[in-house]
Protein backbone atom coordinates (compact mmCIF):
# COMPACT_ATOMS: atom_id res chain seq x y z
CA UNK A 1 23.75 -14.91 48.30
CA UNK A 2 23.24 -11.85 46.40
CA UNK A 3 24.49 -8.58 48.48
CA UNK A 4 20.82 -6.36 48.86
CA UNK A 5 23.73 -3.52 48.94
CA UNK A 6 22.46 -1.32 45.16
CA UNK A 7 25.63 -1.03 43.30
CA UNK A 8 26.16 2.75 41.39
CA UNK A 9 26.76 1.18 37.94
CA UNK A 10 25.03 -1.78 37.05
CA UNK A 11 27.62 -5.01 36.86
CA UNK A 12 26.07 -6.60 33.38
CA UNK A 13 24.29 -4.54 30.96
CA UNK A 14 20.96 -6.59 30.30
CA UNK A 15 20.74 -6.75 26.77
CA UNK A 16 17.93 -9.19 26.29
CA UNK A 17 15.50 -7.34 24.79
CA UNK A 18 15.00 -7.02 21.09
CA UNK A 19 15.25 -3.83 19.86
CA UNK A 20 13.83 -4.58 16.49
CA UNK A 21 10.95 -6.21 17.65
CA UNK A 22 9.32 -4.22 19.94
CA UNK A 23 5.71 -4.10 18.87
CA UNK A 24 2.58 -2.29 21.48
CA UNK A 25 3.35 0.27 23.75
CA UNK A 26 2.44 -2.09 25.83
CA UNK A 27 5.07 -4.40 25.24
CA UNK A 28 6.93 -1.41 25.67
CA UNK A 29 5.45 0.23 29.06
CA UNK A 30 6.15 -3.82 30.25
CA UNK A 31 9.93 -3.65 29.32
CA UNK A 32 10.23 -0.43 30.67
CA UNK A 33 9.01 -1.39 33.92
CA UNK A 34 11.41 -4.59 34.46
CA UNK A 35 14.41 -2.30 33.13
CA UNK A 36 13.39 0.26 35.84
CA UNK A 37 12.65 -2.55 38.72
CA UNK A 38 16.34 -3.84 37.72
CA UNK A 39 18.00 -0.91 37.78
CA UNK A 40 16.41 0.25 41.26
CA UNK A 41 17.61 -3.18 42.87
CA UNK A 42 20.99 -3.14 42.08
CA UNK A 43 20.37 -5.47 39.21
CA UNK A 44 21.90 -5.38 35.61
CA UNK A 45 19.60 -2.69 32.92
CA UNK A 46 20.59 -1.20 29.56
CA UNK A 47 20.74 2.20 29.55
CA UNK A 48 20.28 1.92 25.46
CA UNK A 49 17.53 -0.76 26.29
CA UNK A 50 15.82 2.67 28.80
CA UNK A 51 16.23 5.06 26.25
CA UNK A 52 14.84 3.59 23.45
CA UNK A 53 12.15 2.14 25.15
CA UNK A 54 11.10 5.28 26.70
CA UNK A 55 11.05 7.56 23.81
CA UNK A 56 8.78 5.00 21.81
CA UNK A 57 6.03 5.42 25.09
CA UNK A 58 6.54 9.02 24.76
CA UNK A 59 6.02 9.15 20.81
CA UNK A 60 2.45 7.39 21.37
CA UNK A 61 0.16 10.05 22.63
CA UNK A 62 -1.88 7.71 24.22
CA UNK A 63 1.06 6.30 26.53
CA UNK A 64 2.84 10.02 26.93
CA UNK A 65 -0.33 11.43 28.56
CA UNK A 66 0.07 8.27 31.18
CA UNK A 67 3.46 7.93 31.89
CA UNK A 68 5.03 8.88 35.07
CA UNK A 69 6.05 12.31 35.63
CA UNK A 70 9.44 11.09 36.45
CA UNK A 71 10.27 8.84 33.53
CA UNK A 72 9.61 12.04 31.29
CA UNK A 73 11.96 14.01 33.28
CA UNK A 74 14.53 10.99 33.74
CA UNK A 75 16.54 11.41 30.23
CA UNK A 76 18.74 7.63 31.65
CA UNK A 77 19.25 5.23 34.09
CA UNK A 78 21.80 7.39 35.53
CA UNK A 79 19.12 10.12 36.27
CA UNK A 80 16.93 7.70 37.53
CA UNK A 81 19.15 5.89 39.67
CA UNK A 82 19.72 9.77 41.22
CA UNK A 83 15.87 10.09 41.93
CA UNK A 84 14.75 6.55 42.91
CA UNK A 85 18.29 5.90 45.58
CA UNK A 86 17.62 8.78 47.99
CA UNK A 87 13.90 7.69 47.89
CA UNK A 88 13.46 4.93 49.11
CA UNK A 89 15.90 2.69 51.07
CA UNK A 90 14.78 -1.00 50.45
CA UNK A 91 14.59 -2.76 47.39
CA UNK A 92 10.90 -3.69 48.07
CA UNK A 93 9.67 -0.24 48.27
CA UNK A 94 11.43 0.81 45.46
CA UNK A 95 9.75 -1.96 43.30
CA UNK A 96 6.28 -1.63 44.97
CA UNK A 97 6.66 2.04 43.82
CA UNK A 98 7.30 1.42 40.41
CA UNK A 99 4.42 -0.69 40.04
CA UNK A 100 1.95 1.70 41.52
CA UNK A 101 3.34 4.29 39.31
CA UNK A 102 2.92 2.61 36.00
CA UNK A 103 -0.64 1.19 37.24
CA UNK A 104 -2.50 4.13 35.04
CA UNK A 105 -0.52 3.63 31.93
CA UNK A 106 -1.23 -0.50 32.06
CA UNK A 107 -4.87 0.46 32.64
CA UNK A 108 -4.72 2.64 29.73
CA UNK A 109 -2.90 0.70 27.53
CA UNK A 110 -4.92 -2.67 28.28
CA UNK A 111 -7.90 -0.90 26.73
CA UNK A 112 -8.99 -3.18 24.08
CA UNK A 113 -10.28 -1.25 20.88
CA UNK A 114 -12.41 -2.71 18.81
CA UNK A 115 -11.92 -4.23 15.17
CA UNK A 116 -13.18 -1.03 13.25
CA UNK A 117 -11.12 1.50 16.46
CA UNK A 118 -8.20 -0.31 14.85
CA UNK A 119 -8.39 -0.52 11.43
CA UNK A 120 -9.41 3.48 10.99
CA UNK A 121 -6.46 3.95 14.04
CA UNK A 122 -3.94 1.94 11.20
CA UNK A 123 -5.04 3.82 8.30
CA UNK A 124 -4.35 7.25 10.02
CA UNK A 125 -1.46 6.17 11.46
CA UNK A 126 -0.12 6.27 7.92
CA UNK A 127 -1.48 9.72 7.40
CA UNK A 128 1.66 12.07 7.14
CA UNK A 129 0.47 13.99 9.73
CA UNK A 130 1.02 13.34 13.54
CA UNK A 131 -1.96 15.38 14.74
CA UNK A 132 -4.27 13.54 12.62
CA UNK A 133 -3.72 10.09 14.40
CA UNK A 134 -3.41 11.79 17.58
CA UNK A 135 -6.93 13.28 17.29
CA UNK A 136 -8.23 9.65 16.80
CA UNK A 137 -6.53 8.15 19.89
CA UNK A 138 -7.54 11.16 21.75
CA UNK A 139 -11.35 10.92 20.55
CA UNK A 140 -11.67 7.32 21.19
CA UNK A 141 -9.81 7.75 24.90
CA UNK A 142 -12.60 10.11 25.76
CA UNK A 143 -15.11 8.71 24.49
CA UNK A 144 -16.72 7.91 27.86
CA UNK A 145 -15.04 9.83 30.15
CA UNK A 146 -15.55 13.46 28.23
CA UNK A 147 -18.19 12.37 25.98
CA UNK A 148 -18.35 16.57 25.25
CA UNK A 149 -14.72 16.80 24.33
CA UNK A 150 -14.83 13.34 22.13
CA UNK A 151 -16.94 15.16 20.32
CA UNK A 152 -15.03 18.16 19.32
CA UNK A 153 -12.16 15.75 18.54
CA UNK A 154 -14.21 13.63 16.23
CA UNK A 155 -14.83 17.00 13.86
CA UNK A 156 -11.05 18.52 14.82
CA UNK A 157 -9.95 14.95 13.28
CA UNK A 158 -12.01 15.12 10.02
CA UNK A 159 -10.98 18.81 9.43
CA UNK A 160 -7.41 17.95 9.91
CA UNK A 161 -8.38 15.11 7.13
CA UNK A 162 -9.58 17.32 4.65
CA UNK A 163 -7.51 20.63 5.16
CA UNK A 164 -4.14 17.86 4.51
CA UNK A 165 -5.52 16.78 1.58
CA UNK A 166 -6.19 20.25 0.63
CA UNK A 167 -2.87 21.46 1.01
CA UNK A 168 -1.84 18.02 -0.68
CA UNK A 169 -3.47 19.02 -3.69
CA UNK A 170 -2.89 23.03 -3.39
CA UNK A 171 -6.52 24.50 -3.24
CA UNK A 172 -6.61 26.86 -0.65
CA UNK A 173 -9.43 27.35 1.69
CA UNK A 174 -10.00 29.89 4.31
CA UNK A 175 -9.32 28.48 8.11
CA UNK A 176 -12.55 29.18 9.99
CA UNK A 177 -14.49 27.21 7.52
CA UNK A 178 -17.18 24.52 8.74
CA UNK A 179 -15.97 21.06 8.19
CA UNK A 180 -18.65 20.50 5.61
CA UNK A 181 -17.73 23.04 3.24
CA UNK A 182 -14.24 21.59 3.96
CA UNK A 183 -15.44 17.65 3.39
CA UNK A 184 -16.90 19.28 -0.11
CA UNK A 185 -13.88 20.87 -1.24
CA UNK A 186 -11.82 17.49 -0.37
CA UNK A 187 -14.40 15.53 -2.14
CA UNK A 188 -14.04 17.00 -5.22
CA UNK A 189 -10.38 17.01 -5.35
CA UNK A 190 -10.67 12.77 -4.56
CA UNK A 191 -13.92 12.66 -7.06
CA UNK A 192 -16.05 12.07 -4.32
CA UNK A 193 -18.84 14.87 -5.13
CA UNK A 194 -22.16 13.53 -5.41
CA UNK A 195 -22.47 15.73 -8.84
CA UNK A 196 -19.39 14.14 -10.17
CA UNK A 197 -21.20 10.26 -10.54
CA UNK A 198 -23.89 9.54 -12.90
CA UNK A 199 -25.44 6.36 -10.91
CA UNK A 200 -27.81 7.22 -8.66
CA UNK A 201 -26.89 4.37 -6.07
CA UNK A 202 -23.45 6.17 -6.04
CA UNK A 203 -24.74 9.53 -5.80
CA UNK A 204 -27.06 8.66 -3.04
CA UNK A 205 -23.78 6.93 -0.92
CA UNK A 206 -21.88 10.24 -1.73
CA UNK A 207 -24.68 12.54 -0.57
CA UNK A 208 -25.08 10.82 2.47
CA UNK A 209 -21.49 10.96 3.41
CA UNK A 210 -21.85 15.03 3.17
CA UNK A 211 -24.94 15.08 5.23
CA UNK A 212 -22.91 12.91 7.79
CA UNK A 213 -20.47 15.46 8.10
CA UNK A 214 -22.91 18.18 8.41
CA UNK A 215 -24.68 16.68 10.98
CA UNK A 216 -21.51 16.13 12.64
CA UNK A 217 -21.13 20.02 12.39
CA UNK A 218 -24.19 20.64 14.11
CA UNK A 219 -23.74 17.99 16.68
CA UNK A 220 -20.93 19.53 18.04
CA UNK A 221 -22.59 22.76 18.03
CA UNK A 222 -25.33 21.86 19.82
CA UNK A 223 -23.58 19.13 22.24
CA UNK A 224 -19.79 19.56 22.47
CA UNK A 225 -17.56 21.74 24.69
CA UNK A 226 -16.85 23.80 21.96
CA UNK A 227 -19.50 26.90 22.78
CA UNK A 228 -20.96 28.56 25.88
CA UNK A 229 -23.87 27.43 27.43
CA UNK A 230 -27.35 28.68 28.96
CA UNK A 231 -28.91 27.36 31.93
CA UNK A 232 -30.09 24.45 30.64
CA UNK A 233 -27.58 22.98 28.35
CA UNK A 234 -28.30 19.65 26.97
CA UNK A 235 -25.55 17.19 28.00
CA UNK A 236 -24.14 14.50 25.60
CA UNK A 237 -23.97 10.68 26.51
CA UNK A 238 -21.29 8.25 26.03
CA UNK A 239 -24.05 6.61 22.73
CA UNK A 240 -23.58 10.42 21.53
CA UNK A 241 -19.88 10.62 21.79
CA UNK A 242 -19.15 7.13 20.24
CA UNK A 243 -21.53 7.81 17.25
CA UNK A 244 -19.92 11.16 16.48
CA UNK A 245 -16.46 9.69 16.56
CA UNK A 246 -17.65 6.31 15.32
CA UNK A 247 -18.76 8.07 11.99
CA UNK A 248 -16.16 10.59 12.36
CA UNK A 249 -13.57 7.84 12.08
CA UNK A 250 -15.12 5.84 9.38
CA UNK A 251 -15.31 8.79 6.81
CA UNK A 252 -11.85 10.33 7.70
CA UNK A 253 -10.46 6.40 6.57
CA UNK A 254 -12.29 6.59 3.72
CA UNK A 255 -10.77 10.17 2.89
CA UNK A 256 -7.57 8.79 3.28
CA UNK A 257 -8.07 5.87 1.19
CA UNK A 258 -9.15 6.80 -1.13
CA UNK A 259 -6.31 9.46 -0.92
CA UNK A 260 -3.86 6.76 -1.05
CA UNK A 261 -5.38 5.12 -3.96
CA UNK A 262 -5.18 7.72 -6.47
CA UNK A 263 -1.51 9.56 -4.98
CA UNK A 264 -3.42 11.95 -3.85
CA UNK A 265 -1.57 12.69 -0.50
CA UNK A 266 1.35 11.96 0.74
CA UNK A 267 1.64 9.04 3.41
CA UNK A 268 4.12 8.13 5.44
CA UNK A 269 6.49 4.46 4.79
C-alpha cells in the first residue's frame, strides 16, 4: 500500500508525455493538470514535462489570460511543491484544488470556434507578427462578453494588417491614420485597388472590400469603447460585435494572402 506520506523529490520522473506532439492548448492545460495533481500527491512528474508544458499555455494569449495566478509565478515543480505543501495537508484537497483552479482555463479553452474563426485564426497565426494573431483571439473571446471592446479589436487587428504590410513593403504612413486610408495604401502595394483592374466584376469586389473597412471605421466610432459618450449612448449587441469582427477577420486573411502569394510580407515557418 502506497505511503499517503508526499515525498520532497519525486521517486520516478514521469516521462510519458510526448514532447513533440503536443498539439491544443488544451491538450496542454490537460497535461499540465495531471503533472501538477502528481506532483502534489507525492507521485512521480517531470519537471522538463512542467516547464515545457507551461510556457506553451503561456505563449497562447488565449490560455495566459486564464491560467492560474500561481502556475505563472511557479517557474518548476520545485516552486510549486513549496506553495501547494504548506497549503493544504491531504492529498484530496490538494487535487480538488487544482481542479477548481484550472476550471476557467478548460471553460475557455473548450470554446469551439467555428470553421471560418479557424481558418482566418491559422492564416494569422502565420503572420510574422504576434500582436496580429493575438488581436484575433482577443476579438473573437469578446465577442459576447464585451461586444464594445470586440469591436475596437476587430479594426486594431486590420490596422495591424495593413501597417505590417506597409512596413513590409517600405511606404511609410503617418500613425493616427483611419484604417481605411490605411486598407488603401495596403491595397495598392498587393494590387488590390479598385482603379488598378479593368473588369468591372473585379472592380466592384475591390470597392466593396474598401467600403467594408470604412464602415468598419465608423462602426467603431459610433459603437465601440473607443470614444466618450453622452447620455444616451447607443449600446452594441453581440450580432454587432460578431459582424464587425466577422468581416474584420475575413478581409485581414485575405490581406495576408494575398500577401503570401506574391512575397509580399514576411511570414513566419
Amino acid at each position: 500500500m502506497r505511503s499517503l506520506r508526499p515525498t520532497r523529490f519525486p521517486l520516478k520522473p514521469m516521462s510519458s508525455l510526448p514532447r513533440l506532439n503536443l498539439r491544443s492548448s488544451l491538450e496542454c492545460a490537460e497535461a499540465l493538470q495531471r503533472v501538477l495533481s502528481a506532483r502534489a500527491t507525492g507521485g512521480g512528474a517531470s519537471d522538463q514535462d512542467y516547464v515545457e508544458l507551461r510556457n506553451a499555455l503561456l505563449a497562447d494569449p488565449m490560455a495566459a489570460d486564464s491560467l492560474p495566478s500561481w502556475v505563472r509565478t511557479c517557474r518548476d515543480l520545485e516552486q510549486f511543491w513549496q506553495f501547494i505543501q504548506p497549503k493544504f495537508k491531504h492529498y484530496g484537497q490538494r487535487r480538488e484544488f487544482i481542479r477548481q483552479e484550472f476550471g476557467s482555463l478548460f471553460d475557455r479553452l473548450e470554446r469551439t470556434p467555428g470553421p471560418a474563426d479557424s481558418l482566418v485564426g491559422q492564416s494569422l497565426q502565420r503572420f510574422d507578427a504576434a500582436h496580429v494573431h493575438a488581436a484575433w483571439l482577443k476579438a473573437l473571446e469578446r465577442r459576447e462578453s464585451d461586444p464594445e471592446g470586440a469591436i475596437t479589436l476587430a479594426r486594431t487587428l486590420l490596422e495591424s494588417v495593413c501597417k505590417h504590410i506597409l512596413d513590409d513593403s517600405s511606404v511609410t504612413y503617418d500613425d493616427g491614420v483611419d484604417v481605411g486610408r490605411l486598407y488603401k495604401l495596403a491595397a495598392k502595394q498587393l494590387n488590390l485597388a479598385p482603379d488598378q483592374h479593368t473588369e468591372p466584376v473585379f472592380k466592384q469586389i475591390l470597392s466593396g472590400c474598401a467600403s467594408v473597412v470604412d464602415g468598419l471605421g465608423s462602426l467603431r466610432n459610433k459603437l465601440s469603447d473607443a470614444h466618450g459618450r453622452g447620455r444616451s449612448p447607443t449600446k452594441p449587441a453581440t450580432r454587432h460585435a460578431e459582424l464587425a469582427v466577422n468581416l474584420a477577420g475575413s478581409l485581414a486573411t485575405f490581406l495576408v494572402v494575398t500577401a503570401e502569394a506574391r512575397g509580399a510580407t514576411q511570414l513566419t515557418p
